[in-house]
Structure formats: structure tokens, C-alpha cells
Protein backbone atom coordinates (compact mmCIF):
# COMPACT_ATOMS: atom_id res chain seq x y z
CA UNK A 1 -54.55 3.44 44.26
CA UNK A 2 -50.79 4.87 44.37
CA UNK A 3 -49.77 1.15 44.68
CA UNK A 4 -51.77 -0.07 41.87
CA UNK A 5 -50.27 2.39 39.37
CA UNK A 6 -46.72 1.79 40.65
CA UNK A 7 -47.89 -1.76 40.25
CA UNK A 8 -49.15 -1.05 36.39
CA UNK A 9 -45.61 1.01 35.56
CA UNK A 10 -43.58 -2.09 36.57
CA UNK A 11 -45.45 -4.30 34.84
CA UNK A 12 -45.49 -1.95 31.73
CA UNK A 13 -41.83 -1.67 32.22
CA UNK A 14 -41.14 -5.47 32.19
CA UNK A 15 -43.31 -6.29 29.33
CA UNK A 16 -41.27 -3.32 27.40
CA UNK A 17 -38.21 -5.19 27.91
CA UNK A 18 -39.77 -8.43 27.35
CA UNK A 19 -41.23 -6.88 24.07
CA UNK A 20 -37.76 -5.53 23.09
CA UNK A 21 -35.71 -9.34 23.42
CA UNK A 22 -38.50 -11.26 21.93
CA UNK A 23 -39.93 -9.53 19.21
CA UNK A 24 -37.73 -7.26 17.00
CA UNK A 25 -36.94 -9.30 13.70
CA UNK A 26 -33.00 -10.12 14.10
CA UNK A 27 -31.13 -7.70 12.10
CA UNK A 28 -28.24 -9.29 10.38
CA UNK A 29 -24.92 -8.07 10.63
CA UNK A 30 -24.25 -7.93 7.03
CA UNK A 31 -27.24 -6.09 5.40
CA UNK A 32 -28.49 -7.15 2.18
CA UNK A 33 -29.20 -3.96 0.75
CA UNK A 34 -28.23 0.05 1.81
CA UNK A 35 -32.53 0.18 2.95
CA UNK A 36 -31.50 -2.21 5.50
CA UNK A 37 -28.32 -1.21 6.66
CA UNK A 38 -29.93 2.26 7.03
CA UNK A 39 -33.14 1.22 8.90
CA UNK A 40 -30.47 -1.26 11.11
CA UNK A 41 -28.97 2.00 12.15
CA UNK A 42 -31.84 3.94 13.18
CA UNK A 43 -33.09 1.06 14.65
CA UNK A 44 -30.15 0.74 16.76
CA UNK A 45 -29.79 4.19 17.27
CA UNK A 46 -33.56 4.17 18.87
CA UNK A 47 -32.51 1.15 20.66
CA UNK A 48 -29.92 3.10 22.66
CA UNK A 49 -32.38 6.28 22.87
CA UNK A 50 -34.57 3.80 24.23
CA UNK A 51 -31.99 2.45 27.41
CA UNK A 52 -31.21 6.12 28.12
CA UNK A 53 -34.66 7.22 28.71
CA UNK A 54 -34.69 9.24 25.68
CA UNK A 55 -38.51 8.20 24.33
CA UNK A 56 -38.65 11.07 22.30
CA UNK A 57 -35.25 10.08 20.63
CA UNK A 58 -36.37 6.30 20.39
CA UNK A 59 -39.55 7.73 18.39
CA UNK A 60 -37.82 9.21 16.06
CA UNK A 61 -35.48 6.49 15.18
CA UNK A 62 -38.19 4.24 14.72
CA UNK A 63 -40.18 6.84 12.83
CA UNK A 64 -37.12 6.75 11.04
CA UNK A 65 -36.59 3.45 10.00
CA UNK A 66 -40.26 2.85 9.36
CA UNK A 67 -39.86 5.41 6.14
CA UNK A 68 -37.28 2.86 5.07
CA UNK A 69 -39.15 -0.54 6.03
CA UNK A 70 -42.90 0.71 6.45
CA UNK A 71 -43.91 -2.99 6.48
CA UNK A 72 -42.63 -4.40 9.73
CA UNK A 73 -45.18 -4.38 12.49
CA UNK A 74 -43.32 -4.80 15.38
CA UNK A 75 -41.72 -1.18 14.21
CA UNK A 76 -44.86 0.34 14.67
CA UNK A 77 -45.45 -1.68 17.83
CA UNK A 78 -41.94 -0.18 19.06
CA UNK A 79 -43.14 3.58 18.06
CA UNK A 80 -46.12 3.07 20.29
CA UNK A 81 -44.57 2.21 23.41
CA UNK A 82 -41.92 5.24 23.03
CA UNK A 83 -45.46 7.45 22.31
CA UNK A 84 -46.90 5.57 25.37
CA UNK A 85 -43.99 6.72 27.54
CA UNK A 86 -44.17 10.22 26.44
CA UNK A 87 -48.25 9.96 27.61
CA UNK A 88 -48.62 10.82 24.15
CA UNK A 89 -51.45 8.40 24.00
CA UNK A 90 -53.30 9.43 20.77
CA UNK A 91 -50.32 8.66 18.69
CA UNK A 92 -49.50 5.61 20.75
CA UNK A 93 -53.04 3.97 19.95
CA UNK A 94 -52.72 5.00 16.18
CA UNK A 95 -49.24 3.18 16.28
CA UNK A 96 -50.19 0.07 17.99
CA UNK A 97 -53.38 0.32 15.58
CA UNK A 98 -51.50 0.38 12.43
CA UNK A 99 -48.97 -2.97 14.01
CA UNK A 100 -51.88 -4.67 14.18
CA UNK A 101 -53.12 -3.77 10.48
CA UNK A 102 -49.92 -5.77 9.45
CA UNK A 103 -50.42 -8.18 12.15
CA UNK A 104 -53.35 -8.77 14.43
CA UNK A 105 -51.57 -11.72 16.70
CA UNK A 106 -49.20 -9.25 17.88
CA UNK A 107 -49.53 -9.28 21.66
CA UNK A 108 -47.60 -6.19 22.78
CA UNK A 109 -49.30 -4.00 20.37
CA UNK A 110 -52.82 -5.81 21.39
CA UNK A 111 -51.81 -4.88 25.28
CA UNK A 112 -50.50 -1.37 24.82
CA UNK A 113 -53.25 -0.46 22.53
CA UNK A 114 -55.64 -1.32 25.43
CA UNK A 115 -53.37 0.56 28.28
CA UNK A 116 -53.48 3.50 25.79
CA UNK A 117 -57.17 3.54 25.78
């Protein structure tokens, strides 16, 4: 059983980084407005929260730029996992829940949401 959870966390892991390459929008490096350069910034800034270890740190950066962009999924999506690796499940599954409100083909959010459960 100690194998197959070890087994699960890698897994987890690689689709984490998977998730993180393939589907954050592209943030340009000139921002067209002060909204987006802001949310680029705590978006970064959870980014590097995120390689550290720091979920807790990651959360709020993406808490933060979702007060600036509320409508991109894959922000939510990103706010689950860094509740998922806190074991802070409840507000991982209404994260992934809400990503999915915005948009349903969104397979990390669909996976997570189940490991949450």
C-alpha cells in the first residue's frame, strides 16, 4: 500500500509539472493594461512559491491574481493543486470545481478534483 501512494505522489507530482508547462495562458512580456501586469506578477511570484515548496505562498499568489483576472480557469485549476498539496482538500475540490465552471474540458482540474475526493 506504501508503494502505491509513493506511486500516486509521483504521478501527482509529474502531472503538476506537466500542468504548469502546458496549460497557463502565455503571459506577454509587455502587458496590455496595469490588471495584467499586476496579475503577471503574482502569477509569477506564485510560480516561484510554487518551485520552492512554498504551497501556501503559491495559493496566495494565485488567490491573488484571480481578484485581478477572476475569469481564467486554469487560475483556479492552479489554486487547487497548491490547496491539494497543503491536504487542504475541501478548498482544493471547490477550486478545481469553480475551473471547471469556466471550463469543463479542463483535464487537470477534472483529475485533481477526483484525487481530492
Amino acid at each position: 500500500m506504501e508503494t502505491l501512494f509513493r506511486t500516486a505522489r509521483l504521478v501527482s507530482g509529474l502531472l503538476w509539472v506537466s500542468f504548469l508547462v502546458l496549460c497557463l495562458p502565455p503571459v506577454s512580456s509587455i502587458a496590455q493594461s496595469t490588471r495584467e501586469a499586476a496579475a503577471e506578477k503574482d502569477l509569477q511570484a506564485a510560480k516561484q512559491a510554487q518551485k520552492r515548496g512554498d504551497f501556501a505562498g503559491a495559493a496566495a499568489g494565485y488567490q491573488a491574481a484571480l481578484k485581478l483576472m477572476p475569469e481564467v480557469p486554469e487560475l483556479y485549476s492552479n489554486l487547487g493543486l497548491a490547496y491539494y498539496y497543503q491536504r487542504q482538500y475541501a478548498k482544493a475540490i471547490e477550486s478545481f470545481q469553480e475551473a471547471l465552471k469556466r471550463k469543463p474540458d479542463l483535464v487537470s482540474a477534472n483529475l485533481f478534483l477526483g484525487m481530492a475526493y
